[in-house]
Protein backbone atom coordinates (compact mmCIF):
# COMPACT_ATOMS: atom_id res chain seq x y z
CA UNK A 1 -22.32 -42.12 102.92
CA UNK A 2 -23.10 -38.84 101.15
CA UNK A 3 -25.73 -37.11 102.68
CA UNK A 4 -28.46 -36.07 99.71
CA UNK A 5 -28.32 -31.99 100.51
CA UNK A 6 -24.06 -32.40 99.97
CA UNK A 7 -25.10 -34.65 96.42
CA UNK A 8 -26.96 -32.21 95.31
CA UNK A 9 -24.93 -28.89 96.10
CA UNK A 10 -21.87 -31.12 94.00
CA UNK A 11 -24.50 -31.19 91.17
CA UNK A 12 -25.40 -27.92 91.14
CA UNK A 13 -21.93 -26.52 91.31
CA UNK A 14 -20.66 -28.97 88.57
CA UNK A 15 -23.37 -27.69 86.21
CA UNK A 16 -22.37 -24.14 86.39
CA UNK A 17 -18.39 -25.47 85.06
CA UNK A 18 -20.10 -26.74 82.27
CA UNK A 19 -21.22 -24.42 79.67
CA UNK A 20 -24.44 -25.58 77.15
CA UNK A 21 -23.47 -26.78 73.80
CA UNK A 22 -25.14 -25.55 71.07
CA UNK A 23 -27.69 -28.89 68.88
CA UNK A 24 -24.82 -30.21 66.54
CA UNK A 25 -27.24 -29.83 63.55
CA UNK A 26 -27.56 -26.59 64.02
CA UNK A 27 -23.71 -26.30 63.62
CA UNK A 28 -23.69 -28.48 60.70
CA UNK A 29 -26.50 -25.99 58.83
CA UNK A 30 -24.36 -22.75 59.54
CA UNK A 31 -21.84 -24.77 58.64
CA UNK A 32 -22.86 -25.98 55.24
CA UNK A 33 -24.63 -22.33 55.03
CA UNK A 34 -21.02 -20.82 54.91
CA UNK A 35 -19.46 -23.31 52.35
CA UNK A 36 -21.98 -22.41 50.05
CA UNK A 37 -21.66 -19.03 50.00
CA UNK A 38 -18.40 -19.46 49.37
CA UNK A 39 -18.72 -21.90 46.42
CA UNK A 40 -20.91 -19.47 44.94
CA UNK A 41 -18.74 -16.33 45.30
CA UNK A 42 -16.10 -18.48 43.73
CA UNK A 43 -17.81 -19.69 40.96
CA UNK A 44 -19.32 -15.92 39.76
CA UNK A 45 -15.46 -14.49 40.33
CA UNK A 46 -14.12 -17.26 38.08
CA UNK A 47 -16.80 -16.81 35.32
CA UNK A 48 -15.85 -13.62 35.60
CA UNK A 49 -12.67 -13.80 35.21
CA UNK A 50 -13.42 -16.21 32.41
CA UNK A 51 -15.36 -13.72 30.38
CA UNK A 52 -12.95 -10.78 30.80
CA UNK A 53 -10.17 -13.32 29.51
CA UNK A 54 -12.51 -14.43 26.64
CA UNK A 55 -12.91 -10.91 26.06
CA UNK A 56 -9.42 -9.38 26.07
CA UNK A 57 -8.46 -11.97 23.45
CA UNK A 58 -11.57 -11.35 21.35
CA UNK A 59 -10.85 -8.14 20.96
CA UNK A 60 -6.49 -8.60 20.12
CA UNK A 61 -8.15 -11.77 17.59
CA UNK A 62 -10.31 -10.11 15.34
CA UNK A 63 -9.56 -6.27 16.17
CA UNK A 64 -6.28 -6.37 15.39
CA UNK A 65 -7.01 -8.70 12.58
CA UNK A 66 -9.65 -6.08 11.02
CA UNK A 67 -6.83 -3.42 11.66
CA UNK A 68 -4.00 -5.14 10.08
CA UNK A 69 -6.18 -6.66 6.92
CA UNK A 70 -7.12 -2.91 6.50
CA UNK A 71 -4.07 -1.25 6.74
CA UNK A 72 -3.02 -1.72 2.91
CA UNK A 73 -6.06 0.43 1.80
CA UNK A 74 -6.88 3.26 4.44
CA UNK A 75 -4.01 5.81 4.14
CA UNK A 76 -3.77 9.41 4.09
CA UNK A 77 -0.71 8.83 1.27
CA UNK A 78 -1.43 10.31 -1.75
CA UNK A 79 0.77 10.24 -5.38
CA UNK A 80 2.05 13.90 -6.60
CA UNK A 81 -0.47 16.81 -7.73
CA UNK A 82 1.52 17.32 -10.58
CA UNK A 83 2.62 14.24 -12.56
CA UNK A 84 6.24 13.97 -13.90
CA UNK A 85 8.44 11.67 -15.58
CA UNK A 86 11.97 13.08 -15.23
CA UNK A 87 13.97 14.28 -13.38
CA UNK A 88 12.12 13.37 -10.48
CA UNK A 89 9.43 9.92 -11.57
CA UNK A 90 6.10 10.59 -9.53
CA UNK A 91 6.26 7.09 -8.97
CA UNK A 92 8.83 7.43 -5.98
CA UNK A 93 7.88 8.65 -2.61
CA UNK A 94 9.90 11.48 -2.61
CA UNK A 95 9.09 12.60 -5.49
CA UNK A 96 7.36 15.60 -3.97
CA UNK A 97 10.04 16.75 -1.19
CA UNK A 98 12.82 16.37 -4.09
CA UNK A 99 10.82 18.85 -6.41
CA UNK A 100 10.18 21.31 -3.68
CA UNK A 101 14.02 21.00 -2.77
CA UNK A 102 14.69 21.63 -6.33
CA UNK A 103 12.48 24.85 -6.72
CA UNK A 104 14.15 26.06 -3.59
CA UNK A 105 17.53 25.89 -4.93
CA UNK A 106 16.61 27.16 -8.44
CA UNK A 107 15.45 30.32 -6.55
CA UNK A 108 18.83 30.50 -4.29
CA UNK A 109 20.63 30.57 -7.91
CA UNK A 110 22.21 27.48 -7.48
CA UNK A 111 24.18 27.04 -11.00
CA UNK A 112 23.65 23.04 -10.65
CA UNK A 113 20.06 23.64 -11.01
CA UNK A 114 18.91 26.89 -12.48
CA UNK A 115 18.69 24.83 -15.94
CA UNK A 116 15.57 23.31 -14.75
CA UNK A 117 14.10 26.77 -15.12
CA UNK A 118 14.08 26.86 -19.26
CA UNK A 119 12.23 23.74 -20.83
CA UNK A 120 14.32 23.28 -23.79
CA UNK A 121 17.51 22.79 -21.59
CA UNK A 122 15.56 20.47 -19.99
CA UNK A 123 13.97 18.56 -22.83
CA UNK A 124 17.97 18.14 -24.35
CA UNK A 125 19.57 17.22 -21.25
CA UNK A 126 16.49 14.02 -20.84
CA UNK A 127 17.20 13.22 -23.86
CA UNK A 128 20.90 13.06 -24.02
CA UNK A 129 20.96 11.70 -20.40
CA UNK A 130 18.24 9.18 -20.43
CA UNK A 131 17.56 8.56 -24.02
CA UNK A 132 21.27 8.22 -25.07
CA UNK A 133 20.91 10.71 -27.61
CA UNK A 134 23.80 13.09 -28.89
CA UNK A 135 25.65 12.01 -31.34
CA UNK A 136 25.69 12.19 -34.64
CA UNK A 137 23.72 14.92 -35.76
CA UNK A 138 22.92 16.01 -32.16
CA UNK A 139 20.06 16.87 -30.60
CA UNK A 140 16.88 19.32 -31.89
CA UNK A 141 14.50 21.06 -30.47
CA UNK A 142 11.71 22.69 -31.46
CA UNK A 143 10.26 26.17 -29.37
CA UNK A 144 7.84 24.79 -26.98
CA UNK A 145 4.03 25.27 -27.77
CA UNK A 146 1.43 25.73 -24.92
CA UNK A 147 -0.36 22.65 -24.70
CA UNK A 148 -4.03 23.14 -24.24
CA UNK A 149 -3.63 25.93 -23.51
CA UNK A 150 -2.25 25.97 -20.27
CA UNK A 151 0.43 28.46 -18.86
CA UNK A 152 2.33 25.65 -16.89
CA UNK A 153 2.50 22.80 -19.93
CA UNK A 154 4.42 23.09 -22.73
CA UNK A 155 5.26 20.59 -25.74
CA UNK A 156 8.34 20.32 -27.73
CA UNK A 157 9.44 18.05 -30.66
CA UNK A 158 12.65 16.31 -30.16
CA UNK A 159 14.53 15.19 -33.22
CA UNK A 160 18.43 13.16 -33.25
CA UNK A 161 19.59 12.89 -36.19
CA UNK A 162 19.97 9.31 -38.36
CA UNK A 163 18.98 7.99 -34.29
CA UNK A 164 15.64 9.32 -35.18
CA UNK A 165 14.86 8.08 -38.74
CA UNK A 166 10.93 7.59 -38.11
CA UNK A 167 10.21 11.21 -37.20
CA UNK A 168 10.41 13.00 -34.04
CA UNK A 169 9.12 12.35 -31.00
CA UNK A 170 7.09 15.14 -28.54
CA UNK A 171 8.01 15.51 -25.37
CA UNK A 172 5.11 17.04 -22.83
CA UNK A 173 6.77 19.24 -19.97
CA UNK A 174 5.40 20.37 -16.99
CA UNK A 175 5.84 23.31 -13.73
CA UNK A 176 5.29 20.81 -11.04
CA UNK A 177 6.01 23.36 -8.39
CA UNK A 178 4.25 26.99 -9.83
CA UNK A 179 3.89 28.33 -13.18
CA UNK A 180 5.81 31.23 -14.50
CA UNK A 181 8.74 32.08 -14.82
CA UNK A 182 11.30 30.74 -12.31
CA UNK A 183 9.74 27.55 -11.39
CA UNK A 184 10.98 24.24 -12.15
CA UNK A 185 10.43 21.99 -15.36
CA UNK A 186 9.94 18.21 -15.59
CA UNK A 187 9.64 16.12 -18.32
CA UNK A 188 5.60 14.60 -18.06
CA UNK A 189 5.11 12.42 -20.56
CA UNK A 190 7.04 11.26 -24.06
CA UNK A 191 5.23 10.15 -27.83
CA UNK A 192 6.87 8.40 -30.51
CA UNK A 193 4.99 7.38 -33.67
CA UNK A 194 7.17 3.90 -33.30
CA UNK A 195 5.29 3.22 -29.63
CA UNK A 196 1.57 3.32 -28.84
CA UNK A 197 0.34 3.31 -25.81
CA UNK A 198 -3.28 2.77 -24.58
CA UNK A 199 -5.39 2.41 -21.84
CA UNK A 200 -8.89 0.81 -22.24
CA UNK A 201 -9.14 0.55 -25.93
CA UNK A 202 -8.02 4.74 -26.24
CA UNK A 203 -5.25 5.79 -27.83
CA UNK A 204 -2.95 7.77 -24.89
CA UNK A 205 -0.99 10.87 -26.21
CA UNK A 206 1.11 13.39 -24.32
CA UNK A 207 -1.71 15.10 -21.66
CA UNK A 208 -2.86 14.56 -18.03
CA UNK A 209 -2.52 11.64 -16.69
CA UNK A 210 -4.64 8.58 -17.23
CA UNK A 211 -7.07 7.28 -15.33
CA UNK A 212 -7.48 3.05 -15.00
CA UNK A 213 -8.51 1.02 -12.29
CA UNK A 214 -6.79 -1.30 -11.05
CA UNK A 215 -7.54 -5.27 -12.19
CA UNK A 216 -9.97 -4.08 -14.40
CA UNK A 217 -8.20 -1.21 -16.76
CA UNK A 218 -6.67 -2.92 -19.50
CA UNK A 219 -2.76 -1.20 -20.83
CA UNK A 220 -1.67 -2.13 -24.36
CA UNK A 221 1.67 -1.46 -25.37
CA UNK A 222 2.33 -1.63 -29.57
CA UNK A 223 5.30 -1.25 -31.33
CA UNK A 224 6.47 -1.07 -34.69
CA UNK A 225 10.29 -1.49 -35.92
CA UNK A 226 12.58 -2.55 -38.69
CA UNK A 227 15.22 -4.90 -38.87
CA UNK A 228 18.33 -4.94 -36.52
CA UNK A 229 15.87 -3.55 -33.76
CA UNK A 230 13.87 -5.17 -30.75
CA UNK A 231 11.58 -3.69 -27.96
CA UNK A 232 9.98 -4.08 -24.72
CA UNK A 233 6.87 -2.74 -23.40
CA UNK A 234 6.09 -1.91 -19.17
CA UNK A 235 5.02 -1.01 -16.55
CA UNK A 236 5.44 0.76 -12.97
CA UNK A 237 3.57 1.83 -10.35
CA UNK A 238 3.66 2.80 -6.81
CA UNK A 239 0.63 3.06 -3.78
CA UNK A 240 3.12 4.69 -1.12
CA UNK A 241 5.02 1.16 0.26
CA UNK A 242 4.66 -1.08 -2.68
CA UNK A 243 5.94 -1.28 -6.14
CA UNK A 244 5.22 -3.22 -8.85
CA UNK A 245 7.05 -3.17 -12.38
CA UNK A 246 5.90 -5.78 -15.03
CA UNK A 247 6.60 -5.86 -18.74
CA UNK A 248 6.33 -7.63 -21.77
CA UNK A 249 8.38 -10.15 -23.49
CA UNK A 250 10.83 -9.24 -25.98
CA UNK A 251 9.76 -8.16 -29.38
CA UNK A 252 11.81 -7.87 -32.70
CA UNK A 253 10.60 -7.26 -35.92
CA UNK A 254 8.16 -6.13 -37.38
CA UNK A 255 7.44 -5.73 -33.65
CA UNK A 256 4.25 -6.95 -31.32
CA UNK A 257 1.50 -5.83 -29.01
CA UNK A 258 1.74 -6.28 -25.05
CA UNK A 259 -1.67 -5.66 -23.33
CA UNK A 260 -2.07 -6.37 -19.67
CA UNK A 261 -4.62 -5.62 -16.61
CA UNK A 262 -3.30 -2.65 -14.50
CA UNK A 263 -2.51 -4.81 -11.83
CA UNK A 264 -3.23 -3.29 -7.87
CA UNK A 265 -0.08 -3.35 -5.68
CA UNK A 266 0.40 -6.45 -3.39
CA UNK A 267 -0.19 -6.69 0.01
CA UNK A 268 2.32 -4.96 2.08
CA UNK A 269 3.71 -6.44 5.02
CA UNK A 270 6.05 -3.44 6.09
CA UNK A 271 5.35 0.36 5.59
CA UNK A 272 8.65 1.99 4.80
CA UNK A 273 6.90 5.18 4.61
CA UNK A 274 4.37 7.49 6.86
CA UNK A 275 1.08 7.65 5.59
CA UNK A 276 1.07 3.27 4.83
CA UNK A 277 -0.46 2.34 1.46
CA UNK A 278 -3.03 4.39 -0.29
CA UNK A 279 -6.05 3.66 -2.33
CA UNK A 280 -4.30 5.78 -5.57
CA UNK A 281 -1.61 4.94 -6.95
CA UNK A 282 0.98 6.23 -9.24
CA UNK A 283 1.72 4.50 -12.16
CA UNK A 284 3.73 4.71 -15.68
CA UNK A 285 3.23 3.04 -19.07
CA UNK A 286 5.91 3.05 -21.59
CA UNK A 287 7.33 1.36 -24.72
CA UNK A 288 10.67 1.71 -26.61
CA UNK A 289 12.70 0.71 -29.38
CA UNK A 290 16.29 0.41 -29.37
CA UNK A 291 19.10 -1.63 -31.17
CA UNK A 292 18.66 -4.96 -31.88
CA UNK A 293 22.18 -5.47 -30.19
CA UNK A 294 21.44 -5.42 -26.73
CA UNK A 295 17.88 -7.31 -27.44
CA UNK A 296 15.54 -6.11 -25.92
CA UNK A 297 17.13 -5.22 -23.05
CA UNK A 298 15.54 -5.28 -19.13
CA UNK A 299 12.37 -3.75 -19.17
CA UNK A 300 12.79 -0.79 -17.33
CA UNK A 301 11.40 2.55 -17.68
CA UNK A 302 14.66 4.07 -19.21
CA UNK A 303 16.68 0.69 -19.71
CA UNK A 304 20.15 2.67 -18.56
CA UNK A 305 22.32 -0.50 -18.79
CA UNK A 306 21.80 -1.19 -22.61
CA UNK A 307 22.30 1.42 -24.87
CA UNK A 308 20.49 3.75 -26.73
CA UNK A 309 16.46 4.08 -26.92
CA UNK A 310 15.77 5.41 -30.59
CA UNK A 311 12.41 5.54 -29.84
CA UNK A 312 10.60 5.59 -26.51
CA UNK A 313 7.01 6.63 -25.28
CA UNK A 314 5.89 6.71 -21.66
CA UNK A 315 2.44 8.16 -20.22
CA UNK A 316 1.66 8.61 -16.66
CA UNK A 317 -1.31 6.20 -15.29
CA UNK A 318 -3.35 7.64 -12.11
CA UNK A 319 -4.58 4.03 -11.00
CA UNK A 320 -7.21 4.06 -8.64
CA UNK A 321 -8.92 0.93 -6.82
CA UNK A 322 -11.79 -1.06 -7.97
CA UNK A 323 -15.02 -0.06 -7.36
CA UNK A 324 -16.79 -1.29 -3.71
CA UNK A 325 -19.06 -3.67 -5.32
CA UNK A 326 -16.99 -5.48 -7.33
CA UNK A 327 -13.68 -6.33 -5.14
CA UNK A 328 -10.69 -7.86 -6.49
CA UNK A 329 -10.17 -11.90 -5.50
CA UNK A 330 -7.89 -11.61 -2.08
CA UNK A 331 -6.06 -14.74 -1.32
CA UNK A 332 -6.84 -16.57 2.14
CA UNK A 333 -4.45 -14.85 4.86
CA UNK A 334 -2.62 -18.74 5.87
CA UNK A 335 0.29 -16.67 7.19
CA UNK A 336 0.84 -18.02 10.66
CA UNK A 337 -0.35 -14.39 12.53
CA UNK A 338 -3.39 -14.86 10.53
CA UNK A 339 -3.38 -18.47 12.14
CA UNK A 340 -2.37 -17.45 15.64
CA UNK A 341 -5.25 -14.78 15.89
CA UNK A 342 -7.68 -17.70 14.35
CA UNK A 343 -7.14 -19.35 17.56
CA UNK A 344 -6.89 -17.05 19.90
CA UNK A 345 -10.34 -15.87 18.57
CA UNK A 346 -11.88 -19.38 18.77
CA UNK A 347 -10.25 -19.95 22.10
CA UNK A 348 -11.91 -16.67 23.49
CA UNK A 349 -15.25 -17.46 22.05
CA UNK A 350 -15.09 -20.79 23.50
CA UNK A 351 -13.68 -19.46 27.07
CA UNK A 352 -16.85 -17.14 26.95
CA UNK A 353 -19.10 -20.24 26.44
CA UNK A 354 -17.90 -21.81 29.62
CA UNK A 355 -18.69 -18.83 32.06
CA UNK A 356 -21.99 -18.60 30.65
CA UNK A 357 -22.76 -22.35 30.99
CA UNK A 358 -20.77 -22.09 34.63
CA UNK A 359 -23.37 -19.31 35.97
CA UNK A 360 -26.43 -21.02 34.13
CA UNK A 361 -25.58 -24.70 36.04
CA UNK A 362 -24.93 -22.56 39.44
CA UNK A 363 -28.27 -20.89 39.20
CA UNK A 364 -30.11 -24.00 38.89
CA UNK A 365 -28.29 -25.81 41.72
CA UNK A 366 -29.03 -22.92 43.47
């Protein structure tokens, strides 16, 4: 039998092995305490993460989108100071680097080029070379007249022969480069009684270059010929990365009218050029006559592939765009970047949505 004092010391002893527990809802609360704190830090990092997502894509969607739909019209690409129809056509891009190349070489004495320095060398060899003229009487030119009185213009009358029946046409030439003597000459603009040009309801003769806005300026294009002969009227112009060359339908005797809207470049989708697409362009208008033989022949601004041009007018248009508050139609972009970035933008937007409705349900629960 176990003596009470021995019972006792075996309790005691046995109570110091065991260690007290801590009350099990007291665990459960710290418990609980700790899951929620994590559920919580969870949920604010994931809206986070949401909204920095929703953002990101935001700003590619409509960004990039405002960038891109922009990019046809903000430019630092202008046309040419100087007009000039020939030898260099202030319609091309380079139009500006060739001259300056040209002025350089005319001062080196380069024989190739040192024509370019006397106007009626130049008048004859645009007319022989682009014109077709030559034979047959040859080629005559008057002594060139200031025009307007200006030291770097000068006007000549051009007359061929039995090519030129009608009368003679004036050629307007131009120092693209400096005045005086030494620089360069271009051909600038061409009249011929045969071919009227105007812009806007005003006749255009041989001067600066025209102003017209684009899908609103209205180009007319009249000619007159006899039999045997037909004619085309057109037109070419440039903004810095896209061209556009238009003309009219073929006209024979006693010949027609063409009139059109200046029409404003196309949307780009490459820029071949520095500088992208500017908000002036440089444009020509021009008619001609020529030999009912080769019809009417292609439309171009010289038509090289079909003969000779007995008569021929062409004025240089400075085109720029319409006016703020009334904006040409623009066609829906449908392209599929236009409908990628669409929804990317709505998915964003709606990515946002859910990690503000995410922190709004957590703060109540809370």
């Amino acid at each position: 039998m176990i003596e009470p004092e021995e019972l006792e010391r075996g309790l005691e002893r046995l109570g110091q092995r065991i260690s007290p527990q801590d009350d099990a809802r007291e665990r459960l609360d710290r418990r609980f305490e700790r899951r929620r704190v994590t559920r919580k830090a969870g949920t604010v990092a994931l809206s986070l993460l949401v909204a920095l997502v929703g953002v990101s894509a935001a700003s590619v969607a409509f960004i990039g989108w405002h960038r891109g739909s922009g990019a046809s019209q903000v430019s630092t690409w202008v046309p040419p100071e100087v007009p000039t129809l020939w030898p260099e056509d202030w319609t091309d891009i380079a139009a500006a680097s060739n001259e300056a190349a040209a002025q350089r070489l005319a001062d080196a004495g380069y024989r190739a080029t040192t024509w370019r320095t006397d106007p009626i060398r130049v008048a004859r060899r645009f007319t022989a070379l682009e014109l077709a003229w030559g034979g047959g009487g040859g080629i005559h030119v008057t002594r060139p007249i200031p025009a307007r009185g200006r030291s770097r213009e000068v006007i000549v009358a051009v007359s061929c022969g039995h090519r030129c029946l009608g009368g003679r046409s004036t050629i307007l030439l131009t120092q693209p480069q400096r005045p005086g003597p030494g620089g360069i000459w271009s051909v600038m603009a061409v009249a011929d009684p045969h071919v009227a040009l105007s812009v806007d309801g005003t006749e255009a003769g041989v001067g600066d270059a025209v102003a017209a806005t684009a899908g609103v300026s209205r180009a007319r294009v009249a000619l007159s010929m006899g039999q045997g002969f037909a004619g085309k009227g057109g037109y070419v112009s440039t903004d810095g990365c896209t061209t556009i060359e238009s003309s009219s339908p073929p006209f024979g005797p006693p010949g027609g009218r063409w009139e059109t809207t200046v029409p404003p470049p196309g949307a780009a989708t490459e820029t071949p050029w520095p500088g992208g697409c500017g908000t002036m362009h440089s444009a020509y208008l021009f008619g001609y006559v020529k030999s009912g033989e080769g019809g009417a022949g292609t439309g171009t601004l010289f038509d090289p592939m079909n003969g000779i041009l007995y008569h021929f007018s062409a004025i240089p248009l400075l085109v720029a765009a319409p006016h703020p508050s009334q904006p040409p139609p623009v066609a829906a972009d449908r392209s599929p970047v236009g409908d990628i970035r669409w929804w990317v933008g709505a998915t964003a937007v709606l990515l946002l949505l859910i990690a503000w409705a995410s922190l709004r349900l957590k703060r109540r629960s809370d």
